[in-house]
C-alpha atoms as a PDB file:
ATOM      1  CA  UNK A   1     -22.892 -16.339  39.635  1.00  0.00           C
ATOM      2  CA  UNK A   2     -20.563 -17.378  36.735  1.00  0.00           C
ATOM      3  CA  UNK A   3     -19.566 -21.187  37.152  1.00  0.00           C
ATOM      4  CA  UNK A   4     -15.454 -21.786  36.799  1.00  0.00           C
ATOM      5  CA  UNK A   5     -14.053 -20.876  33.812  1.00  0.00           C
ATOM      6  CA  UNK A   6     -17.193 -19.249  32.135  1.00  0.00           C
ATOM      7  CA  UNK A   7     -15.584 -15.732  31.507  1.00  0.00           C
ATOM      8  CA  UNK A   8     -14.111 -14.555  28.848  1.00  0.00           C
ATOM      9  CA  UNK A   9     -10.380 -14.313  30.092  1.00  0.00           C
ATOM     10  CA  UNK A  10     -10.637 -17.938  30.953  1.00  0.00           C
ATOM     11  CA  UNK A  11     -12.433 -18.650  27.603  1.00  0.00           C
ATOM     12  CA  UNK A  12      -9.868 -16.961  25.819  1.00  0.00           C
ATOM     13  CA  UNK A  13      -7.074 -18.540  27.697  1.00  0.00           C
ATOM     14  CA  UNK A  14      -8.253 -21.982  28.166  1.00  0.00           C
ATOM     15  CA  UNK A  15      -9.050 -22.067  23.743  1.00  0.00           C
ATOM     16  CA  UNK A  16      -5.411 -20.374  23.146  1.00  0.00           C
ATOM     17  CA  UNK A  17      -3.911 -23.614  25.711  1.00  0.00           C
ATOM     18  CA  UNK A  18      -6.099 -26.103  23.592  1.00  0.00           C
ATOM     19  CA  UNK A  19      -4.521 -24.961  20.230  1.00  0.00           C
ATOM     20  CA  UNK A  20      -0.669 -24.683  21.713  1.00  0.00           C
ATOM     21  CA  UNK A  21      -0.296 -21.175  22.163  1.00  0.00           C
ATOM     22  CA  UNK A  22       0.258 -20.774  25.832  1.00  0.00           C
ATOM     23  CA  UNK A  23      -0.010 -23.400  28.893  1.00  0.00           C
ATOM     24  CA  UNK A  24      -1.988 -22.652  31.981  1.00  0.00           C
ATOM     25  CA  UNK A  25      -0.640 -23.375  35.339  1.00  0.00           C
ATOM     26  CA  UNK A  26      -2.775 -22.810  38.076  1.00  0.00           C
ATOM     27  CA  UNK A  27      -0.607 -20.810  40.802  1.00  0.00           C
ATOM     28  CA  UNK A  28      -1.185 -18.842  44.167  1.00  0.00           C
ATOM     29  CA  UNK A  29       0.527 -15.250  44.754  1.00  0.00           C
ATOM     30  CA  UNK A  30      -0.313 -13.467  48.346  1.00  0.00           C
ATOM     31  CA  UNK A  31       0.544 -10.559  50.628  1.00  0.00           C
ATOM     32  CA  UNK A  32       1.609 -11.486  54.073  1.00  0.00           C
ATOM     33  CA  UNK A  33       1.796  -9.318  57.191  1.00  0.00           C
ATOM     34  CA  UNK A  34       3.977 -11.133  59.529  1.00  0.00           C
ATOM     35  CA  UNK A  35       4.828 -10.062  63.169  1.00  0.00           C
ATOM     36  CA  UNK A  36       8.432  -9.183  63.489  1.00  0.00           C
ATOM     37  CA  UNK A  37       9.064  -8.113  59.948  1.00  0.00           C
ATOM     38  CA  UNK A  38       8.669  -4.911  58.533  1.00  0.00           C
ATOM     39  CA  UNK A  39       4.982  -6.352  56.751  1.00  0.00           C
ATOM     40  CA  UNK A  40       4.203  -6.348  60.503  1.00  0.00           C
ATOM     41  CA  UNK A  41       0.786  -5.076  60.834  1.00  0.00           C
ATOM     42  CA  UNK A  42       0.089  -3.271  64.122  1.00  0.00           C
ATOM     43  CA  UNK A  43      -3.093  -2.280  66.376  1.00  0.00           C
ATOM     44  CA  UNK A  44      -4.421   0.585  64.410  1.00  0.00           C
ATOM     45  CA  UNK A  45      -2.059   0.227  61.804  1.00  0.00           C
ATOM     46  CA  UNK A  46      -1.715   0.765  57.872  1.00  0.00           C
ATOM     47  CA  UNK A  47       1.197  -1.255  55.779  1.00  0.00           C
ATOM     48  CA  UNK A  48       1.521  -1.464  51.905  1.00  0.00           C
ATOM     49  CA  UNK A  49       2.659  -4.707  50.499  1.00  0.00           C
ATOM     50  CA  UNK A  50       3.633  -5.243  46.717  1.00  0.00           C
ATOM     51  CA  UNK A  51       3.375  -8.487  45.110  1.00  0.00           C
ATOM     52  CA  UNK A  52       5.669  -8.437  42.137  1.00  0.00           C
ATOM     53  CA  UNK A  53       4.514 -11.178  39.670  1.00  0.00           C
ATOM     54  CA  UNK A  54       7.111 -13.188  38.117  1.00  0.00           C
ATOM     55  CA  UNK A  55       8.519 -12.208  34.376  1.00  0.00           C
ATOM     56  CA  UNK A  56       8.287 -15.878  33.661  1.00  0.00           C
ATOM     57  CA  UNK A  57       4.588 -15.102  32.965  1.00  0.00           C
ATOM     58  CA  UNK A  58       1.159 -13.143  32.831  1.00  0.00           C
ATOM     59  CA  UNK A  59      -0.916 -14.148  35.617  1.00  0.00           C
ATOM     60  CA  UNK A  60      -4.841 -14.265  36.021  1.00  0.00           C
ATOM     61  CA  UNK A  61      -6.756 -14.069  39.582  1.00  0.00           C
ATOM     62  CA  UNK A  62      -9.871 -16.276  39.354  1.00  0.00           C
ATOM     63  CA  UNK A  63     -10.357 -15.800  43.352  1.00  0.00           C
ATOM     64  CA  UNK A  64      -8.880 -13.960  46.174  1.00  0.00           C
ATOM     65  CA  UNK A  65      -9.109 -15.187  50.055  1.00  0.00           C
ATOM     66  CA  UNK A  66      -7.888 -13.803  53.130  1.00  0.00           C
ATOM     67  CA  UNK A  67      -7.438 -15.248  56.853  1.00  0.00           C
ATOM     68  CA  UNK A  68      -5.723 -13.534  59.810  1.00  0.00           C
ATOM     69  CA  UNK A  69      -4.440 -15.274  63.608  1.00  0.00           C
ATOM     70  CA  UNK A  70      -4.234 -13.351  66.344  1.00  0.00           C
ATOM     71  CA  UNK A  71      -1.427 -15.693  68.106  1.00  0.00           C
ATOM     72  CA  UNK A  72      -0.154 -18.943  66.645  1.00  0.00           C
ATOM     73  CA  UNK A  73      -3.076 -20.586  65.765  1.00  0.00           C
ATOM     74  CA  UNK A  74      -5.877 -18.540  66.873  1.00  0.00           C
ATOM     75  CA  UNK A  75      -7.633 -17.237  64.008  1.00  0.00           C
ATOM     76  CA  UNK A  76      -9.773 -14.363  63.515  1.00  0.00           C
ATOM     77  CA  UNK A  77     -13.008 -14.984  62.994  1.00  0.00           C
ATOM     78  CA  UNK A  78     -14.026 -11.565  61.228  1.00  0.00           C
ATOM     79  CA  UNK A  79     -11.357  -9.010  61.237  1.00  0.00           C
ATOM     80  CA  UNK A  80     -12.243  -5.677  61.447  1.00  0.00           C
ATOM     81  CA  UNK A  81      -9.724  -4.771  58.056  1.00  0.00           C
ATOM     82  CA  UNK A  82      -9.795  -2.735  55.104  1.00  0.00           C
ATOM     83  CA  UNK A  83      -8.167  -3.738  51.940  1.00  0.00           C
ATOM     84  CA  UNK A  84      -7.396  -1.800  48.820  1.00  0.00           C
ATOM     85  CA  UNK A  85      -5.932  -3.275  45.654  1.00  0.00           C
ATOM     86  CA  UNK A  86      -4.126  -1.675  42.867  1.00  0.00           C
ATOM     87  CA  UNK A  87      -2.398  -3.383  39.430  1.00  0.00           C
ATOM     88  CA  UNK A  88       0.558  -1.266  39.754  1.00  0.00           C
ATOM     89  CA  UNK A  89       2.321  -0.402  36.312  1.00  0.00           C
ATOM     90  CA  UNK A  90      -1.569   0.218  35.201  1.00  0.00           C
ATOM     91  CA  UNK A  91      -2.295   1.787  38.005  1.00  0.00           C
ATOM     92  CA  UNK A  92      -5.815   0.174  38.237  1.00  0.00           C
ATOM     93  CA  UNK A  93      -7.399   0.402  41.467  1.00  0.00           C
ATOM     94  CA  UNK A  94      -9.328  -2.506  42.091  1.00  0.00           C
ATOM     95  CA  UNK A  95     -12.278  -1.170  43.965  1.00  0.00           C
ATOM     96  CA  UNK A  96     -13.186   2.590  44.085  1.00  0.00           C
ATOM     97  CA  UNK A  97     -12.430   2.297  48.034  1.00  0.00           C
ATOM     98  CA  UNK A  98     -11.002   0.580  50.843  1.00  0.00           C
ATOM     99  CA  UNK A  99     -13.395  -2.258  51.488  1.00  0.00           C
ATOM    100  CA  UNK A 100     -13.921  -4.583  54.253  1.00  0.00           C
ATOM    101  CA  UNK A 101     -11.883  -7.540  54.088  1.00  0.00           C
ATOM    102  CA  UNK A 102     -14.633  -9.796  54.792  1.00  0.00           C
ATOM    103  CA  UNK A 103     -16.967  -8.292  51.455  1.00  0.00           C
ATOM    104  CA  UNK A 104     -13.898  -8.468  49.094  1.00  0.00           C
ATOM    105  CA  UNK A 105     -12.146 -11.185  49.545  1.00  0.00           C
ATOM    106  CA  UNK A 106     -14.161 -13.781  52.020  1.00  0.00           C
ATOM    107  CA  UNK A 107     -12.602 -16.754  54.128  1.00  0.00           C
ATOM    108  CA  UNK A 108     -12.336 -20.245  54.715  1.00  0.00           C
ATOM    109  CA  UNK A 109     -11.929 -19.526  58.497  1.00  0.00           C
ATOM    110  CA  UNK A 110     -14.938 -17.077  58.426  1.00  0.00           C
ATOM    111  CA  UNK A 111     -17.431 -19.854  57.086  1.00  0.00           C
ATOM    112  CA  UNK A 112     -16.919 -18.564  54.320  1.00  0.00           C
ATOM    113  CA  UNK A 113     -14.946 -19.870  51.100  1.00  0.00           C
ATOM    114  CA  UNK A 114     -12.589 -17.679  49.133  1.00  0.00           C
ATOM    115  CA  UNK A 115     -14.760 -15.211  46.919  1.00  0.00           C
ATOM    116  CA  UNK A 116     -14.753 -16.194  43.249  1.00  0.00           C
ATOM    117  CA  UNK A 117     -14.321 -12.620  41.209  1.00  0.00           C
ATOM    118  CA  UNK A 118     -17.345 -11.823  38.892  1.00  0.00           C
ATOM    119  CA  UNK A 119     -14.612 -11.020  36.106  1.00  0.00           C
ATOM    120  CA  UNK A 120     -10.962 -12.631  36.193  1.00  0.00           C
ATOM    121  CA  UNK A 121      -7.916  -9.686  36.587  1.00  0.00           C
ATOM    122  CA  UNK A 122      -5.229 -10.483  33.710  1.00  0.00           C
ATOM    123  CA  UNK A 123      -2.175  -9.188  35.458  1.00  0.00           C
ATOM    124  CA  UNK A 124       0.884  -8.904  32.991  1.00  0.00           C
ATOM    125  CA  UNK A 125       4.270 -10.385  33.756  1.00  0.00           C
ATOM    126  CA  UNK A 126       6.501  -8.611  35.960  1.00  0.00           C
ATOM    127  CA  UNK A 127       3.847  -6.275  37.296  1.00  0.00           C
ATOM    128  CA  UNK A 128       2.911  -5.635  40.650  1.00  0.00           C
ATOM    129  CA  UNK A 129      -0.277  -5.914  43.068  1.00  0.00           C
ATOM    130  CA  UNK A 130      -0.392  -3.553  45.962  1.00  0.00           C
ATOM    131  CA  UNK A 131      -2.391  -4.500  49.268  1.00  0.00           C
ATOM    132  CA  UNK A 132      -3.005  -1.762  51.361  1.00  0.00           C
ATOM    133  CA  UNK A 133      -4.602  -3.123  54.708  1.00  0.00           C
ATOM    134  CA  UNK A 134      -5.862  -1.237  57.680  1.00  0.00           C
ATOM    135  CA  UNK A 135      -6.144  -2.826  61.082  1.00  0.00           C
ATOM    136  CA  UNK A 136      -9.044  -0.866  62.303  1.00  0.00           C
ATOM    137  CA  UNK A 137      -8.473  -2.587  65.859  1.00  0.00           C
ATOM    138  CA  UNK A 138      -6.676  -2.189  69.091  1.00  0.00           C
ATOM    139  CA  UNK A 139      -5.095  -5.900  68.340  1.00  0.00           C
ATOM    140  CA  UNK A 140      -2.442  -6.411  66.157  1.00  0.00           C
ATOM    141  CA  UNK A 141      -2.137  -9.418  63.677  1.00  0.00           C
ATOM    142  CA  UNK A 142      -0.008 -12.097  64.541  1.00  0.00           C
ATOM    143  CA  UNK A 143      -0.290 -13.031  60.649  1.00  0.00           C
ATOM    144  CA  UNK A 144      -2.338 -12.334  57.941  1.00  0.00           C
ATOM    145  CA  UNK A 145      -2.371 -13.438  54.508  1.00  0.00           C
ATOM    146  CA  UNK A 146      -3.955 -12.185  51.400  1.00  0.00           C
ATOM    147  CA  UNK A 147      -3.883 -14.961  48.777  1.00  0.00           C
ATOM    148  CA  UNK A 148      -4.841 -14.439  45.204  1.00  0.00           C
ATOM    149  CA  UNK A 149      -5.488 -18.082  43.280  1.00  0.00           C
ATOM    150  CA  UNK A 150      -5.625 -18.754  39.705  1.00  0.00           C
ATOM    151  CA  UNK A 151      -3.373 -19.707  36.653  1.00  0.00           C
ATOM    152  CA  UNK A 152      -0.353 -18.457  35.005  1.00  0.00           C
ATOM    153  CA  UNK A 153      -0.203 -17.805  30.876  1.00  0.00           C
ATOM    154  CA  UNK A 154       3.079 -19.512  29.931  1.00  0.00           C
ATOM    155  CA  UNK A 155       2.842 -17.815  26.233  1.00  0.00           C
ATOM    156  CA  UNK A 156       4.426 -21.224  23.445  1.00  0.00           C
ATOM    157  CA  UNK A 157       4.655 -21.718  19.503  1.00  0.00           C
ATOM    158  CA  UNK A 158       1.741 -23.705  18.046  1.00  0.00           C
ATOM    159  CA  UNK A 159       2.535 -26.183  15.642  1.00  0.00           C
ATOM    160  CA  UNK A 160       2.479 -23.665  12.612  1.00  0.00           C
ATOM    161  CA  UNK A 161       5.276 -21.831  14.230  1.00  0.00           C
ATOM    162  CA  UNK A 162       3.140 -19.027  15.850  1.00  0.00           C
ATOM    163  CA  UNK A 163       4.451 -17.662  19.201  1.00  0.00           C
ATOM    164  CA  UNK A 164       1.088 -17.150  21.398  1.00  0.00           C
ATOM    165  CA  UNK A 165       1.135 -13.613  23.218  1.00  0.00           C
ATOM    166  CA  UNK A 166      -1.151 -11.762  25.108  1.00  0.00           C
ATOM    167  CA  UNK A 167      -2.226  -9.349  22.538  1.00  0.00           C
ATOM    168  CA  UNK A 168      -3.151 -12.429  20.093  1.00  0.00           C
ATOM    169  CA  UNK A 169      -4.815 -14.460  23.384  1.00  0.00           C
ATOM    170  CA  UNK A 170      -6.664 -11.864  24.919  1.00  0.00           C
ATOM    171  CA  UNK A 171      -6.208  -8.848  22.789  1.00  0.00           C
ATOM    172  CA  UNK A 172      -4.247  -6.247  24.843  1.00  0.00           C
ATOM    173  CA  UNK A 173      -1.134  -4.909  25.034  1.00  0.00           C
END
């Protein structure tokens, strides 16, 4: 298992920050499905959430983590969800299929910890992340989050007047 920052998005990023190109941030966006809102998600139940990244700046996901209460407080142990992600704007599924919550994106309330991603996801500014989870159960969610860590690219001028970008710092468009 790569250790923290040993890929080459975070390579790439961290060696643009150290010669004034960009700053790094680290920053949290999640998908919640909250009773009594229309993110509610029901027994036996399917609901689509987009996450729309900020234009402010391009974000990476080092780590993704979900946990999930039945009633205030009570949290689900392992819940019986499937999850499939998408980089909308890209279109870029994720994962091929709908995958158990539990194998994607692991849980501090499972005993697990949040599941470090074998390769970082560079998601460009305003861009958006769809969830799509299932409730495969006859119980619906009180709450459930989907939380995706890791660090914004704030994109600066170096000292010789160079604007950093992400086609310089990690050689996209």
């Amino acid at each position: 298992m790569q250790g923290f920052g040993d890929s080459p998005l975070e390579i790439m990023a961290c060696q643009a920050m150290l010669d004034g190109r960009c700053f790094l941030q680290a920053f949290t966006y999640s998908a919640s499905w909250q009773t009594g809102t229309t993110t509610a998600l029901g027994a036996n139940a399917t609901v689509e959430i987009g996450t729309q990244i900020n234009s402010d700046a391009d974000f990476v996901i080092q780590e993704v983590e979900f946990t999930s209460t039945t009633a205030a407080g009570t949290f689900l142990a392992t819940a019986d969800y499937l999850l499939t992600v998408v980089l909308s704007g890209s279109g870029r599924q994720i994962m091929n299929q709908a995958q158990m919550i539990a194998n994607y994106a692991g849980s501090y309330q499972a005993a697990q910890v949040p599941r470090r991603l074998p390769m970082p996801i560079l998601v460009t500014a305003n861009g958006t992340i769809t969830s799509v989870l299932v409730n495969r159960t006859a119980v619906a969610a009180n709450r459930a989050d989907f939380s995706m860590h890791g660090f914004k690219v704030y994109y600066t001028m170096d000292k010789q007047g160079i604007t950093g970008d992400r086609t310089q710092i990690f050689h996209i468009l």
